[in-house]
N, C-alpha and C. Protein backbone atom coordinates (compact mmCIF):
# COMPACT_ATOMS: atom_id res chain seq x y z
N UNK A 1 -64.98 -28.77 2.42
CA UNK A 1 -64.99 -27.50 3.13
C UNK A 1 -65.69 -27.66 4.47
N UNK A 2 -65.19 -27.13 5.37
CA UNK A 2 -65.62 -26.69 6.99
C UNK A 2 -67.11 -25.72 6.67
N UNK A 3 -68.26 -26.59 7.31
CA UNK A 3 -69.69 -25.77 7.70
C UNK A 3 -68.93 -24.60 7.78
N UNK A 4 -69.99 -23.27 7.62
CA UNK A 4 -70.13 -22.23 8.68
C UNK A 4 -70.54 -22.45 10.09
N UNK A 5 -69.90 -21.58 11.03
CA UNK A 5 -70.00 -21.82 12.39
C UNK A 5 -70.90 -21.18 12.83
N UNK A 6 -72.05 -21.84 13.57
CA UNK A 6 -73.53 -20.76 13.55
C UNK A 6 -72.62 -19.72 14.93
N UNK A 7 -73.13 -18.51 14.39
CA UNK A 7 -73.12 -17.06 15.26
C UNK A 7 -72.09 -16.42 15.07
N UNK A 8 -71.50 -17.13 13.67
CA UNK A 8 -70.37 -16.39 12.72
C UNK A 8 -71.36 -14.84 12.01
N UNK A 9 -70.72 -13.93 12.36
CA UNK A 9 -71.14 -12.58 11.79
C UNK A 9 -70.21 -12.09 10.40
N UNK A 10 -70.57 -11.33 9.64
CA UNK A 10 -70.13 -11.01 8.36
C UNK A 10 -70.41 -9.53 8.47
N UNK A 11 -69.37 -8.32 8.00
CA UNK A 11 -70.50 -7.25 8.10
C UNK A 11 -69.36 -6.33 7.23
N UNK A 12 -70.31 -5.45 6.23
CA UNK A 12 -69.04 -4.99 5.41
C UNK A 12 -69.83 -3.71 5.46
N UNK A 13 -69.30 -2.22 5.20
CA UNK A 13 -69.85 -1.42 4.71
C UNK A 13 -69.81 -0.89 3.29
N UNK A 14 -70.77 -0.22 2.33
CA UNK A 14 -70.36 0.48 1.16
C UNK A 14 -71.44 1.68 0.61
N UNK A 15 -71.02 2.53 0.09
CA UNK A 15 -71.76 3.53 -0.40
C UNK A 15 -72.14 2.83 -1.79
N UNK A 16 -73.86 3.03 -2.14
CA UNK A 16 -74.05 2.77 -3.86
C UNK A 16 -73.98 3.73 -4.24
N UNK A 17 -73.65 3.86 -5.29
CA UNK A 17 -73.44 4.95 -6.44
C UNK A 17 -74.66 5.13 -7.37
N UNK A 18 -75.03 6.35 -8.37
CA UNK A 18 -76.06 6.18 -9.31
C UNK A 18 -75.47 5.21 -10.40
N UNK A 19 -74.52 5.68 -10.67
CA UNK A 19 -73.85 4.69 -11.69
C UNK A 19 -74.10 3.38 -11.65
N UNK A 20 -73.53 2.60 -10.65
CA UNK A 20 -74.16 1.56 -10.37
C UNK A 20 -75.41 0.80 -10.47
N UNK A 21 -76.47 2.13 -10.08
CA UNK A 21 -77.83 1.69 -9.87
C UNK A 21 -77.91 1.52 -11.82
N UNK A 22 -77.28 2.64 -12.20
CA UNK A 22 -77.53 2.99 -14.05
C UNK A 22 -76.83 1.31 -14.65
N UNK A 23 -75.91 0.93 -14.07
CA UNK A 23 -75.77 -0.59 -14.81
C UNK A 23 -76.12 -1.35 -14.16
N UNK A 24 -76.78 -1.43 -13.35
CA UNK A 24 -77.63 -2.87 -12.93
C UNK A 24 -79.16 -2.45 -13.73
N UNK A 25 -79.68 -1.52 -13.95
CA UNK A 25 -80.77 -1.58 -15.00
C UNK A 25 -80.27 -1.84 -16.72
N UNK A 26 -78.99 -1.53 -16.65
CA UNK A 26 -78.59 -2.22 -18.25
C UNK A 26 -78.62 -3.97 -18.35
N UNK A 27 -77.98 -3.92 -17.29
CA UNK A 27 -77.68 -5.59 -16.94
C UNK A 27 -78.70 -6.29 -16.72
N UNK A 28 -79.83 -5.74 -15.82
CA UNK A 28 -80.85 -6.50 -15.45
C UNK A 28 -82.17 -5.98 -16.65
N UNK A 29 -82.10 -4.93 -17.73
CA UNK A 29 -83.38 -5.16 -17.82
C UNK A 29 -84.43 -4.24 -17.13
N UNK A 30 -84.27 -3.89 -15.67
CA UNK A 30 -84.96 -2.95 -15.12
C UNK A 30 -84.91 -1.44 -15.01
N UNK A 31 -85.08 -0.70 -16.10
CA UNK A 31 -84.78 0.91 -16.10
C UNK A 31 -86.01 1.15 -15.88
N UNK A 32 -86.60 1.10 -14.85
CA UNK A 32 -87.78 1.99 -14.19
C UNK A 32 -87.17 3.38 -13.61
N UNK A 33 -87.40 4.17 -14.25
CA UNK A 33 -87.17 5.63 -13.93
C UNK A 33 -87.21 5.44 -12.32
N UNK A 34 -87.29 5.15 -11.35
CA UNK A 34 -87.54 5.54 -10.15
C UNK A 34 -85.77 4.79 -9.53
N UNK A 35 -85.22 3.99 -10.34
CA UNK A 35 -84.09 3.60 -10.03
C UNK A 35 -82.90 4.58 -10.63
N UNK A 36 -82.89 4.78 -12.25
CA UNK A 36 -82.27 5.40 -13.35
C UNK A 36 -82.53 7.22 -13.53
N UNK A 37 -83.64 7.55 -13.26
CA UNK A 37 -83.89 9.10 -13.51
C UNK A 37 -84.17 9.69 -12.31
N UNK A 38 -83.11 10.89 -12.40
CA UNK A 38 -82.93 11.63 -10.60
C UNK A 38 -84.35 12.58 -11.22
N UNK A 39 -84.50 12.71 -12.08
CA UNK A 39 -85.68 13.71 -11.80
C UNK A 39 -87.26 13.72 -12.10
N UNK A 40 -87.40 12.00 -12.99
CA UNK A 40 -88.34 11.48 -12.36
C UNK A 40 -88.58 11.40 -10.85
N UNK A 41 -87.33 10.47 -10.52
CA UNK A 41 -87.44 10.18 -8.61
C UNK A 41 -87.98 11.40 -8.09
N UNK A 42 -87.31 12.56 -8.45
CA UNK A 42 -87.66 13.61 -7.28
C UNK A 42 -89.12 14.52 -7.46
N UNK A 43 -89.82 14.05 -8.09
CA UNK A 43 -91.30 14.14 -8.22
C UNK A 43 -92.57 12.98 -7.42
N UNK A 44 -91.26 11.46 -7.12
CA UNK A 44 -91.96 10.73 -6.17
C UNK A 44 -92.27 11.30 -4.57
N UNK A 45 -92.93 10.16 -3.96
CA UNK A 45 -92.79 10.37 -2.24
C UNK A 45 -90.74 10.06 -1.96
N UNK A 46 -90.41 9.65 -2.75
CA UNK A 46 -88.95 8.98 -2.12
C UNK A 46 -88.06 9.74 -2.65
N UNK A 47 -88.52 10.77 -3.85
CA UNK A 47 -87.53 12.40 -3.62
C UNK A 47 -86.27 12.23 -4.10
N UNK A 48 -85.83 11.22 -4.54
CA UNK A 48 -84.81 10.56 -5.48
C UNK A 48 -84.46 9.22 -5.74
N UNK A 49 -83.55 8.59 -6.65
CA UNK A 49 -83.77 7.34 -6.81
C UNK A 49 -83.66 6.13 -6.24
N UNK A 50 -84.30 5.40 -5.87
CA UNK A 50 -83.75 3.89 -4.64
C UNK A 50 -82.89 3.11 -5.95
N UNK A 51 -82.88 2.13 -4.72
CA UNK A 51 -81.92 1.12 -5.49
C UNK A 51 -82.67 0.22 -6.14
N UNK A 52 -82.57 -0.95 -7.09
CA UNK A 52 -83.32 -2.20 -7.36
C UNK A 52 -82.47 -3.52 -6.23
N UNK A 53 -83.82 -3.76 -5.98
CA UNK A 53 -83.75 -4.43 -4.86
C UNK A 53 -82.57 -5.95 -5.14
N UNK A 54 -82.68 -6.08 -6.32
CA UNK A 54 -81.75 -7.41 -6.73
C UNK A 54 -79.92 -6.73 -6.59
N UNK A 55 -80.03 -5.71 -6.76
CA UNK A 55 -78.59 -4.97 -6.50
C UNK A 55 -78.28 -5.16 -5.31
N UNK A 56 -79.14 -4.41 -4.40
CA UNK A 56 -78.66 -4.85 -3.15
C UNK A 56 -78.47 -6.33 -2.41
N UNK A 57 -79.15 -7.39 -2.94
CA UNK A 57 -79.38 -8.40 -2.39
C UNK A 57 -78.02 -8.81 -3.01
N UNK A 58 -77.78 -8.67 -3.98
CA UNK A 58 -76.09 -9.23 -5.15
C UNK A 58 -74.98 -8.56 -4.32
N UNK A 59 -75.27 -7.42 -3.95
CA UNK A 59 -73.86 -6.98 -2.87
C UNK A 59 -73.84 -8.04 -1.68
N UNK A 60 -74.85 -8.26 -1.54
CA UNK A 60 -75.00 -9.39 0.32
C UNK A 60 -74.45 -10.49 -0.59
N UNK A 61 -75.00 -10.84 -1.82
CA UNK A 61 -74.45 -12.73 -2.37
C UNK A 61 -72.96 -12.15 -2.26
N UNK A 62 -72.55 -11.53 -3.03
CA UNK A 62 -70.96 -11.55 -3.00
C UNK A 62 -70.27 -11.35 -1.63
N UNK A 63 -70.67 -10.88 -0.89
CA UNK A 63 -70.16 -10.67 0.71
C UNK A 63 -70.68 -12.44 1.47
N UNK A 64 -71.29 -12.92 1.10
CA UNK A 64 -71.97 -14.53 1.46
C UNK A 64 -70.40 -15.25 0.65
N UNK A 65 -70.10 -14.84 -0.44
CA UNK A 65 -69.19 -15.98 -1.40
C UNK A 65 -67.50 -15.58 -1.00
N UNK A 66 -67.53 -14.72 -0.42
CA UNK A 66 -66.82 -14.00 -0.14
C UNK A 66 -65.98 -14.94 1.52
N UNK A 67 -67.32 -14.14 2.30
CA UNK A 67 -66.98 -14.88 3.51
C UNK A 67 -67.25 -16.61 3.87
N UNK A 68 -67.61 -17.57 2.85
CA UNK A 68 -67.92 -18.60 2.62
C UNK A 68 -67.82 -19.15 1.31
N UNK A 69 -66.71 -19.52 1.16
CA UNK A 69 -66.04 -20.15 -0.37
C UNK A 69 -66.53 -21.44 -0.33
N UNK A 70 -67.04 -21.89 -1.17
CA UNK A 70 -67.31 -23.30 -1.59
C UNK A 70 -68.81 -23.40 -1.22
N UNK A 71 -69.60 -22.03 -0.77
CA UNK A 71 -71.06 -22.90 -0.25
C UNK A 71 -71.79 -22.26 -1.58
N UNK A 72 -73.07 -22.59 -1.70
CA UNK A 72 -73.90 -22.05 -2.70
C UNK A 72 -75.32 -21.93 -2.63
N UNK A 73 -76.17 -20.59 -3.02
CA UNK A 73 -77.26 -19.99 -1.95
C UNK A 73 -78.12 -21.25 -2.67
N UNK A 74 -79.16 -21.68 -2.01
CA UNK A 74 -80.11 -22.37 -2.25
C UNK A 74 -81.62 -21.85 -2.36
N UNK A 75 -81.93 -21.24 -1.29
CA UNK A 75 -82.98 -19.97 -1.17
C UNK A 75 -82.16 -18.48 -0.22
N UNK A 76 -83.52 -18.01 -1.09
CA UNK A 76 -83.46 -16.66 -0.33
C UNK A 76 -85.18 -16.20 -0.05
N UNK A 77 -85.30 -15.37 1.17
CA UNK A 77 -86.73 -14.98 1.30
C UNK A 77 -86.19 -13.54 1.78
N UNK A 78 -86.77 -12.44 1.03
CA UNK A 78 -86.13 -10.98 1.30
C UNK A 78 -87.31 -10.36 1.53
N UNK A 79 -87.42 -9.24 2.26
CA UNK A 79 -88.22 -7.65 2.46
C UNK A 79 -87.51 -6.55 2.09
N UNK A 80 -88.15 -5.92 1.73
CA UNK A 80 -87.04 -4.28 1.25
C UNK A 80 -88.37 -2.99 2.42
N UNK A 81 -87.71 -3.12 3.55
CA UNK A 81 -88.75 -2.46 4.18
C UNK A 81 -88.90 -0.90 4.08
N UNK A 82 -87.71 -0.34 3.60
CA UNK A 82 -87.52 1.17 3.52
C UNK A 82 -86.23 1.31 1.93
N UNK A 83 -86.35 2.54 1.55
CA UNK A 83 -85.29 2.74 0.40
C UNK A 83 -84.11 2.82 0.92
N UNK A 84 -82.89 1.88 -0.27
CA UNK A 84 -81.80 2.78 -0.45
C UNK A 84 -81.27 3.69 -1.52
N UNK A 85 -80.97 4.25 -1.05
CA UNK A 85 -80.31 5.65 -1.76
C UNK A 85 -79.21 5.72 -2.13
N UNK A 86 -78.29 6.01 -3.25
CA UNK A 86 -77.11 6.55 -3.65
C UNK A 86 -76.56 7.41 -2.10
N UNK A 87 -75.49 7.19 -2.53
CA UNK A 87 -74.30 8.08 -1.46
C UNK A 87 -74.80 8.02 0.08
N UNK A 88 -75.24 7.10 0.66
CA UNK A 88 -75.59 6.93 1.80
C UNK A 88 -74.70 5.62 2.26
N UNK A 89 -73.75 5.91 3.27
CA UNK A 89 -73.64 4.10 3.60
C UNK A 89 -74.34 3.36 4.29
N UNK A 90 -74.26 2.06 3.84
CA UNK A 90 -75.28 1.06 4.01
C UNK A 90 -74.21 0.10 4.71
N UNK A 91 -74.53 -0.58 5.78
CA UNK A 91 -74.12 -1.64 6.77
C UNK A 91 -74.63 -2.88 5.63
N UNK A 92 -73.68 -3.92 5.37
CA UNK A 92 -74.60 -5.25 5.23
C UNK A 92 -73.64 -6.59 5.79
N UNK A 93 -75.06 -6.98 6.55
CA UNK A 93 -74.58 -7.44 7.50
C UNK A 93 -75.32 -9.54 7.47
N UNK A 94 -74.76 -10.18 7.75
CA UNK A 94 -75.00 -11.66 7.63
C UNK A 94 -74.75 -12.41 8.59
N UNK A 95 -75.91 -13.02 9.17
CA UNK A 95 -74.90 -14.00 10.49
C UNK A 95 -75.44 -15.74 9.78
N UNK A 96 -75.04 -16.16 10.65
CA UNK A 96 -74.91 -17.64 10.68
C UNK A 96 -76.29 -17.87 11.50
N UNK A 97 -77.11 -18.56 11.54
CA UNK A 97 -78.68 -18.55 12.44
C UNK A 97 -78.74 -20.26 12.80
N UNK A 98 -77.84 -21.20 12.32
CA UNK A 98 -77.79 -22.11 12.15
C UNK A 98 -77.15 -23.34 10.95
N UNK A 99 -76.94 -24.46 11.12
CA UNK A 99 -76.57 -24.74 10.62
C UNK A 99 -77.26 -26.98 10.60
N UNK A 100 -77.18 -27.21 9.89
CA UNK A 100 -77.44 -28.50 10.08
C UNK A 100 -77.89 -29.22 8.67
N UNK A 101 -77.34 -30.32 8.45
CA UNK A 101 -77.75 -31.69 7.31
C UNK A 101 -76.76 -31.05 6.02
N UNK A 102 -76.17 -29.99 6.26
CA UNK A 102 -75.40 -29.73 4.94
C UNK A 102 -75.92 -28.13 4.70
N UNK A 103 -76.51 -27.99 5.45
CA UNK A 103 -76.99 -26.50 5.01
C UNK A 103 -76.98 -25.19 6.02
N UNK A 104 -76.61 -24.06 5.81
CA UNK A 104 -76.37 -23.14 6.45
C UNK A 104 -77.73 -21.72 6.73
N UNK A 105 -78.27 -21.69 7.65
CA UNK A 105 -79.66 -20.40 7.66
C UNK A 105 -79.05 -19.28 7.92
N UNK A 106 -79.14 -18.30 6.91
CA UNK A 106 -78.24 -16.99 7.59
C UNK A 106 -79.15 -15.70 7.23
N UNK A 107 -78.97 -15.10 8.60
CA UNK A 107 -79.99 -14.36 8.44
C UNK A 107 -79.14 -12.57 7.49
N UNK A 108 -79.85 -12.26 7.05
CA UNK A 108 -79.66 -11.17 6.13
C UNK A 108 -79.71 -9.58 6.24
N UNK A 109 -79.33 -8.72 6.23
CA UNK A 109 -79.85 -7.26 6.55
C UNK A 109 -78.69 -6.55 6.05
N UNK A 110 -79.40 -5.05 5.38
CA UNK A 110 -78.62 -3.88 4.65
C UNK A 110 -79.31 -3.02 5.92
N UNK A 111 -78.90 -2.37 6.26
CA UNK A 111 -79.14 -0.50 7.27
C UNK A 111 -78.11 0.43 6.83
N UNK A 112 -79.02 1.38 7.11
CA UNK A 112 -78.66 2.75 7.10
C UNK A 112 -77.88 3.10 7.80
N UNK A 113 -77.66 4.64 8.05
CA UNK A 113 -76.73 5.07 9.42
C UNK A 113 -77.80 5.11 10.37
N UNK A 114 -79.26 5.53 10.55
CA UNK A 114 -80.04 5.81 11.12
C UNK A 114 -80.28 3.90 12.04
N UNK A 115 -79.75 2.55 11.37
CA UNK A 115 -80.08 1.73 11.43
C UNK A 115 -81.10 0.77 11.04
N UNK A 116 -82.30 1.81 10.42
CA UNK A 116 -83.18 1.11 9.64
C UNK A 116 -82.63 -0.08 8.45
N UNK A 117 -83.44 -1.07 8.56
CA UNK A 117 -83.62 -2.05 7.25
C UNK A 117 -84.03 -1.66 6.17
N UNK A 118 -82.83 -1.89 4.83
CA UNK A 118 -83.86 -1.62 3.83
C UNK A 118 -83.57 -3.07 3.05
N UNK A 119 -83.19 -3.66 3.82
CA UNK A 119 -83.14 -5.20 3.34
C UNK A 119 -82.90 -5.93 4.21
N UNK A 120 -84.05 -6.63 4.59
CA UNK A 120 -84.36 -7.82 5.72
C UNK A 120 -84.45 -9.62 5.02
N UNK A 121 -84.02 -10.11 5.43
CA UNK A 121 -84.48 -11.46 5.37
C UNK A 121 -83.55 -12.54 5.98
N UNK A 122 -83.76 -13.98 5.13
CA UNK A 122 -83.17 -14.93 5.42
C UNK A 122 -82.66 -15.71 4.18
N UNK A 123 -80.90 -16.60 4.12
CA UNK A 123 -81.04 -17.24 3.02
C UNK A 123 -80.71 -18.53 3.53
N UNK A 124 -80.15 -19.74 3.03
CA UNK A 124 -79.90 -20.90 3.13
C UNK A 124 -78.27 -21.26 2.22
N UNK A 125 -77.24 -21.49 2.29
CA UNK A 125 -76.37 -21.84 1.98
C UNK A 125 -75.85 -23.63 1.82
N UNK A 126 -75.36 -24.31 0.95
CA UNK A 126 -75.29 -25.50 1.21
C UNK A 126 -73.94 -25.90 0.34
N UNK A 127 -73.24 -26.64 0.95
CA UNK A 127 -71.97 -27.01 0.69
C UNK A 127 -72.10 -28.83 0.12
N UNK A 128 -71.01 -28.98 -0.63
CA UNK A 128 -70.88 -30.30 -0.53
C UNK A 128 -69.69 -30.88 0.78
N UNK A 129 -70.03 -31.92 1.19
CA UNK A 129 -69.49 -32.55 2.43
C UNK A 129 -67.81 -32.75 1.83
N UNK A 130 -66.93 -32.73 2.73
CA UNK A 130 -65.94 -33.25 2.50
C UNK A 130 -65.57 -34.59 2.81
């Protein structure tokens, strides 16, 4: 397979659903009311439920496998600087930051409409050579 080409951009939009958020706590294990119960949430500061942060980061892997067949993440280093929310669309967006020895740096980010981050970081991608 052909590297990624550094300053290759990726960028998809999608609304999460509660539902969603409700089976990624079946799947993962994590039913912390602040993800799963609208009315716990709305007794927090955040007034209803965010997302779990591994959900969102799994929408960016599949948009990574997606736009890059054959590579496979090696690391990831993430921030979740602000919530996401059900029924809001979220930008997620991936560039290419570099590339070199077999491995790809791509930098990472989910926003809002407002443009805020509620998922910042960086991952590493690595292919076998052809």
């Amino acid at each position: 397979m052909a590297p990624p080409e550094p300053g290759t951009v990726v960028v998809r939009t999608r609304v999460f659903s509660q539902e969603e958020f409700d089976r990624f706590a079946v799947l993962s294990g994590d039913d912390n009311p602040i993800h799963v119960d609208p009315e716990y949430a709305a007794t927090t500061w955040f007034e209803r439920p965010v997302a779990h942060g591994m959900l969102l980061y799994s929408a960016l892997c599949g948009l990574l496998c997606e736009a890059f067949p054959g590579t496979t993440q090696a690391e990831q280093h993430l921030m979740f600087p602000r919530p996401t929310f059900t029924g809001e669309e979220m930008t997620l967006r991936a560039e290419v930051i570099g590339v070199s020895d077999g491995r790809a740096d791509v930098a990472v980010e989910i926003t809002n409409t407002a443009g805020e981050a509620t998922l910042s970081g960086e991952c590493v991608l690595k292919w076998e050579a052809s």
